[in-house]
C-alpha atoms as a PDB file:
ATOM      1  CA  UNK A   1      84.040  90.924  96.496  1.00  0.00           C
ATOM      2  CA  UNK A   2      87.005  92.798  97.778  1.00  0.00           C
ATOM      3  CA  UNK A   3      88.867  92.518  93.905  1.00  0.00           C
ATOM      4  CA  UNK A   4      85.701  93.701  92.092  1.00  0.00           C
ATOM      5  CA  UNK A   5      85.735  96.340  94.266  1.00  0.00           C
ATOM      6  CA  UNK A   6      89.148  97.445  94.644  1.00  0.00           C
ATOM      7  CA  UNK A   7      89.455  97.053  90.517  1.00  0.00           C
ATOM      8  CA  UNK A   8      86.411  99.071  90.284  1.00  0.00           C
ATOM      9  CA  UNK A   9      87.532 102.163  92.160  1.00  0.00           C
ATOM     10  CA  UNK A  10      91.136 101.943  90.963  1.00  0.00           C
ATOM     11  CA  UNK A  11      89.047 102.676  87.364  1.00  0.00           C
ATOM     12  CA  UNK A  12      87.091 105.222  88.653  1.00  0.00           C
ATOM     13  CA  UNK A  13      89.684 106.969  90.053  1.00  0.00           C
ATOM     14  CA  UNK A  14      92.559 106.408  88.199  1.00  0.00           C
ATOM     15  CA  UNK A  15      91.898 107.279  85.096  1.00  0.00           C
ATOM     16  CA  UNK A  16      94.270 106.976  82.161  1.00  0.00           C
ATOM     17  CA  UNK A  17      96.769 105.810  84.216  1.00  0.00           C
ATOM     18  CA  UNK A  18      94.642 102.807  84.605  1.00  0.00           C
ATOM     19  CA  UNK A  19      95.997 101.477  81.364  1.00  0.00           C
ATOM     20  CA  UNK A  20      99.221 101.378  83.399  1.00  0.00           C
ATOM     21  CA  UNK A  21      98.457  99.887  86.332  1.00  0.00           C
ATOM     22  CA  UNK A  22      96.460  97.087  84.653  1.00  0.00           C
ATOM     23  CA  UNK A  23      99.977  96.224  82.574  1.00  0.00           C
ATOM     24  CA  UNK A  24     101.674  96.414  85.912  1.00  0.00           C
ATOM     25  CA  UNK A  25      99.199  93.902  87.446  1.00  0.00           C
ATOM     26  CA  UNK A  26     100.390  91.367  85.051  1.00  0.00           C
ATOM     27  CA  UNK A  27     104.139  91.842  86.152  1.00  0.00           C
ATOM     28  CA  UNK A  28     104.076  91.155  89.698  1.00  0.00           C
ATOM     29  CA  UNK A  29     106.155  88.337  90.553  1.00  0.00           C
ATOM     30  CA  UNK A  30     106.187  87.021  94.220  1.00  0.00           C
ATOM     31  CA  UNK A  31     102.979  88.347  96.118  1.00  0.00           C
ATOM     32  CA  UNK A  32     102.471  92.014  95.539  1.00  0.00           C
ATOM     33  CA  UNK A  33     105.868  92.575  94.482  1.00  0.00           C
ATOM     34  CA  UNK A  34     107.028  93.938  91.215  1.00  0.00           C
ATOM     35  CA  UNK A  35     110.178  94.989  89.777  1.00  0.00           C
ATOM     36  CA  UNK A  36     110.429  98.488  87.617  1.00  0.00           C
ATOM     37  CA  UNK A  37     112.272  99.545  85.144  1.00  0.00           C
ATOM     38  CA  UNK A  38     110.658 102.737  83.984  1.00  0.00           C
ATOM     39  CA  UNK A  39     112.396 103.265  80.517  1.00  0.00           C
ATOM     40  CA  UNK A  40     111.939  99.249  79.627  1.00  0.00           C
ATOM     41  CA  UNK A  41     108.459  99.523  80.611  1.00  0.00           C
ATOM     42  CA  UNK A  42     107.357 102.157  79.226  1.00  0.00           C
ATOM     43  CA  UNK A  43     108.806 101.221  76.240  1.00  0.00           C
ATOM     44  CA  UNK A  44     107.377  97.860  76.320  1.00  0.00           C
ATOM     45  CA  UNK A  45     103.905  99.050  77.712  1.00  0.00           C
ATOM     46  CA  UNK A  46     103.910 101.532  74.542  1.00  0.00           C
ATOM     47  CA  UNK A  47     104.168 104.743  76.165  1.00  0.00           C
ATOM     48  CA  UNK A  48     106.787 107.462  77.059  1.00  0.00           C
ATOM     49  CA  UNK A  49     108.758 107.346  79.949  1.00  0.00           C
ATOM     50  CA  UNK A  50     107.028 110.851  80.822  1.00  0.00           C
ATOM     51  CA  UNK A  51     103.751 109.032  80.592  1.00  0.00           C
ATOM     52  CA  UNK A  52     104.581 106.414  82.345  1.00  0.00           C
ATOM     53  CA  UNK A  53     106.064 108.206  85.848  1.00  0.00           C
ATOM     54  CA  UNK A  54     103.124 110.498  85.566  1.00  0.00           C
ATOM     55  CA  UNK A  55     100.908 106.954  85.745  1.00  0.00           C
ATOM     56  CA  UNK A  56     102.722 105.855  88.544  1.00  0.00           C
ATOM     57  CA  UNK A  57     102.768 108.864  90.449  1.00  0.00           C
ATOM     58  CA  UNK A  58      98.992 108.968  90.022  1.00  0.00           C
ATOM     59  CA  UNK A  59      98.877 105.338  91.221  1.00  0.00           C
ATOM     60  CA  UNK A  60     101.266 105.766  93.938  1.00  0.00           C
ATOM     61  CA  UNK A  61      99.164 109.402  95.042  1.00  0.00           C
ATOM     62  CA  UNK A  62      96.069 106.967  95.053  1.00  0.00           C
ATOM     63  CA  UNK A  63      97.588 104.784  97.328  1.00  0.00           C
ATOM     64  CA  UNK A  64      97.642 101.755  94.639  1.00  0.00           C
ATOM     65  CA  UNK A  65     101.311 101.009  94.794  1.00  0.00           C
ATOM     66  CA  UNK A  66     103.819 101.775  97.235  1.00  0.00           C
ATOM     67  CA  UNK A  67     107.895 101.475  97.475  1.00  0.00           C
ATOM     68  CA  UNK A  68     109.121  98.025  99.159  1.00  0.00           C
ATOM     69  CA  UNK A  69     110.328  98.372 102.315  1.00  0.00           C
ATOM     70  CA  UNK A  70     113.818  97.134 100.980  1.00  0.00           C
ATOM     71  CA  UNK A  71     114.118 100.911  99.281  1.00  0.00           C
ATOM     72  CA  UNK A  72     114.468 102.125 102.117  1.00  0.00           C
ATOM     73  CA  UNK A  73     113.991 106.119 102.023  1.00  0.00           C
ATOM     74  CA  UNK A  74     114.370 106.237  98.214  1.00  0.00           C
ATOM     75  CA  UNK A  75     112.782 108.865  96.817  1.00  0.00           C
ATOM     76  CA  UNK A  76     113.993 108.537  93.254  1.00  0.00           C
ATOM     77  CA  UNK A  77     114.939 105.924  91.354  1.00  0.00           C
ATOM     78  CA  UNK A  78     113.019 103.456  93.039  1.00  0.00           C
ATOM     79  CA  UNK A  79     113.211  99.938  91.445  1.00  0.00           C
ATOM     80  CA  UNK A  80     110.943  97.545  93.871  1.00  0.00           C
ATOM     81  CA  UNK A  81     107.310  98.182  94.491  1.00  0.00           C
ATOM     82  CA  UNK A  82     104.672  96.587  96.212  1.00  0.00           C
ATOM     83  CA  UNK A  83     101.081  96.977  94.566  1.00  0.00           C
ATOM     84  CA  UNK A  84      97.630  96.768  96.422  1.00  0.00           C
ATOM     85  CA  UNK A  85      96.822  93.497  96.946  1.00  0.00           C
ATOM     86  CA  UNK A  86      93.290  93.306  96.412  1.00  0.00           C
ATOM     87  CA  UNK A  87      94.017  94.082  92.742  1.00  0.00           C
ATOM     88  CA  UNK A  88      96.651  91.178  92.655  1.00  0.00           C
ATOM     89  CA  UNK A  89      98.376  88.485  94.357  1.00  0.00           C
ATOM     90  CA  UNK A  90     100.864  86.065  93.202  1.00  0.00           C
ATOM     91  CA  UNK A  91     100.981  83.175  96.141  1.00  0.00           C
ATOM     92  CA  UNK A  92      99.150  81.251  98.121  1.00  0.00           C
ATOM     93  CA  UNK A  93      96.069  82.518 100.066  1.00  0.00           C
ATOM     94  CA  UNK A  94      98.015  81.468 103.512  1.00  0.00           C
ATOM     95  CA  UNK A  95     100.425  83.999 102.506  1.00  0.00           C
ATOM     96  CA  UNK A  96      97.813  86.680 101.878  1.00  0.00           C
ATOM     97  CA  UNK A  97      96.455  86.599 105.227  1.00  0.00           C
ATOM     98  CA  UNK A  98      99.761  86.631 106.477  1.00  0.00           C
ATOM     99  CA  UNK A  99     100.651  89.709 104.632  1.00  0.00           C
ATOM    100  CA  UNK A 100      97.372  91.598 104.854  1.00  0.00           C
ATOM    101  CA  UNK A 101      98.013  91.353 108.921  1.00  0.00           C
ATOM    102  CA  UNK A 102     101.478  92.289 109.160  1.00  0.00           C
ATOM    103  CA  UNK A 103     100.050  95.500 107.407  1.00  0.00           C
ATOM    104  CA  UNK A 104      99.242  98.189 110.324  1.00  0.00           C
ATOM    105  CA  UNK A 105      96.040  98.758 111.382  1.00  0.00           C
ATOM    106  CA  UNK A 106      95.449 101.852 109.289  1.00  0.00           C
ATOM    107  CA  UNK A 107      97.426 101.108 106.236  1.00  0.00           C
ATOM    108  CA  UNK A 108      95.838 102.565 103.188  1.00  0.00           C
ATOM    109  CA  UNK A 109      94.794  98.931 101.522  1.00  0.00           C
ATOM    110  CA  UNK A 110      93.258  98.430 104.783  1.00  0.00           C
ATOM    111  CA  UNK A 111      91.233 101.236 104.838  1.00  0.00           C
ATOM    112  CA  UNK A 112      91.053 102.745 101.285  1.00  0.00           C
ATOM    113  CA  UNK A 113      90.890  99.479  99.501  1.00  0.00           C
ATOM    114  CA  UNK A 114      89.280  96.975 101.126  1.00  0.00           C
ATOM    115  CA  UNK A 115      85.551  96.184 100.430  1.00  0.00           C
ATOM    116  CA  UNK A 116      83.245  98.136 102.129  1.00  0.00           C
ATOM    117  CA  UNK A 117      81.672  96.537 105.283  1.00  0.00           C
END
């Protein structure tokens, strides 16, 4: 339940730059973790690089992907990124549950992503 929903409103709310995060989904390589490059994937996602930072600035504004916590207080060119888990996870569910409670109490996945109760 928590996917559907989570994939649902990211849709809803995202709009175009839905086409983005969806691509992004499939590059996430341990966890929730993804690596960026924004000129080689934009290029390889088939839009501009323009395009593609205003996607990610809409997803990151929603609340859909966030820096790692190895960037440290990056504010530009950040290159590691953690996406909302409840639109995809790369691991084991252990690990999940692990991850999803080292998360504070009110982190926005928590509270803006999560299923409904």
């Amino acid at each position: 339940m928590t996917y559907q929903y989570a994939l649902r409103k990211a849709y809803d709310l995202a709009g175009e730059a839905m086409l983005t995060i969806g691509r992004l989904c499939t590059e996430v390589r341990s966890e929730n973790q993804l690596f960026i490059s924004q000129s080689k994937m934009a290029k390889d996602f088939g839009v501009s690089r323009v395009t593609f930072i205003r996607h990610l600035n809409k997803a990151r504004e929603l609340g859909l992907i966030e820096p790692d916590p190895q960037e440290g207080d990056a504010i530009r060119n950040i290159h590691l990124w953690r996406i909302c888990p409840f639109l995809v996870w790369r691991g084991d569910r252990s690990s999940l549950t692990a991850y999803l409670a080292s998360l504070p109490k009110d982190h926005v996945w928590l509270t803006d992503w999560q299923s409904p109760s």
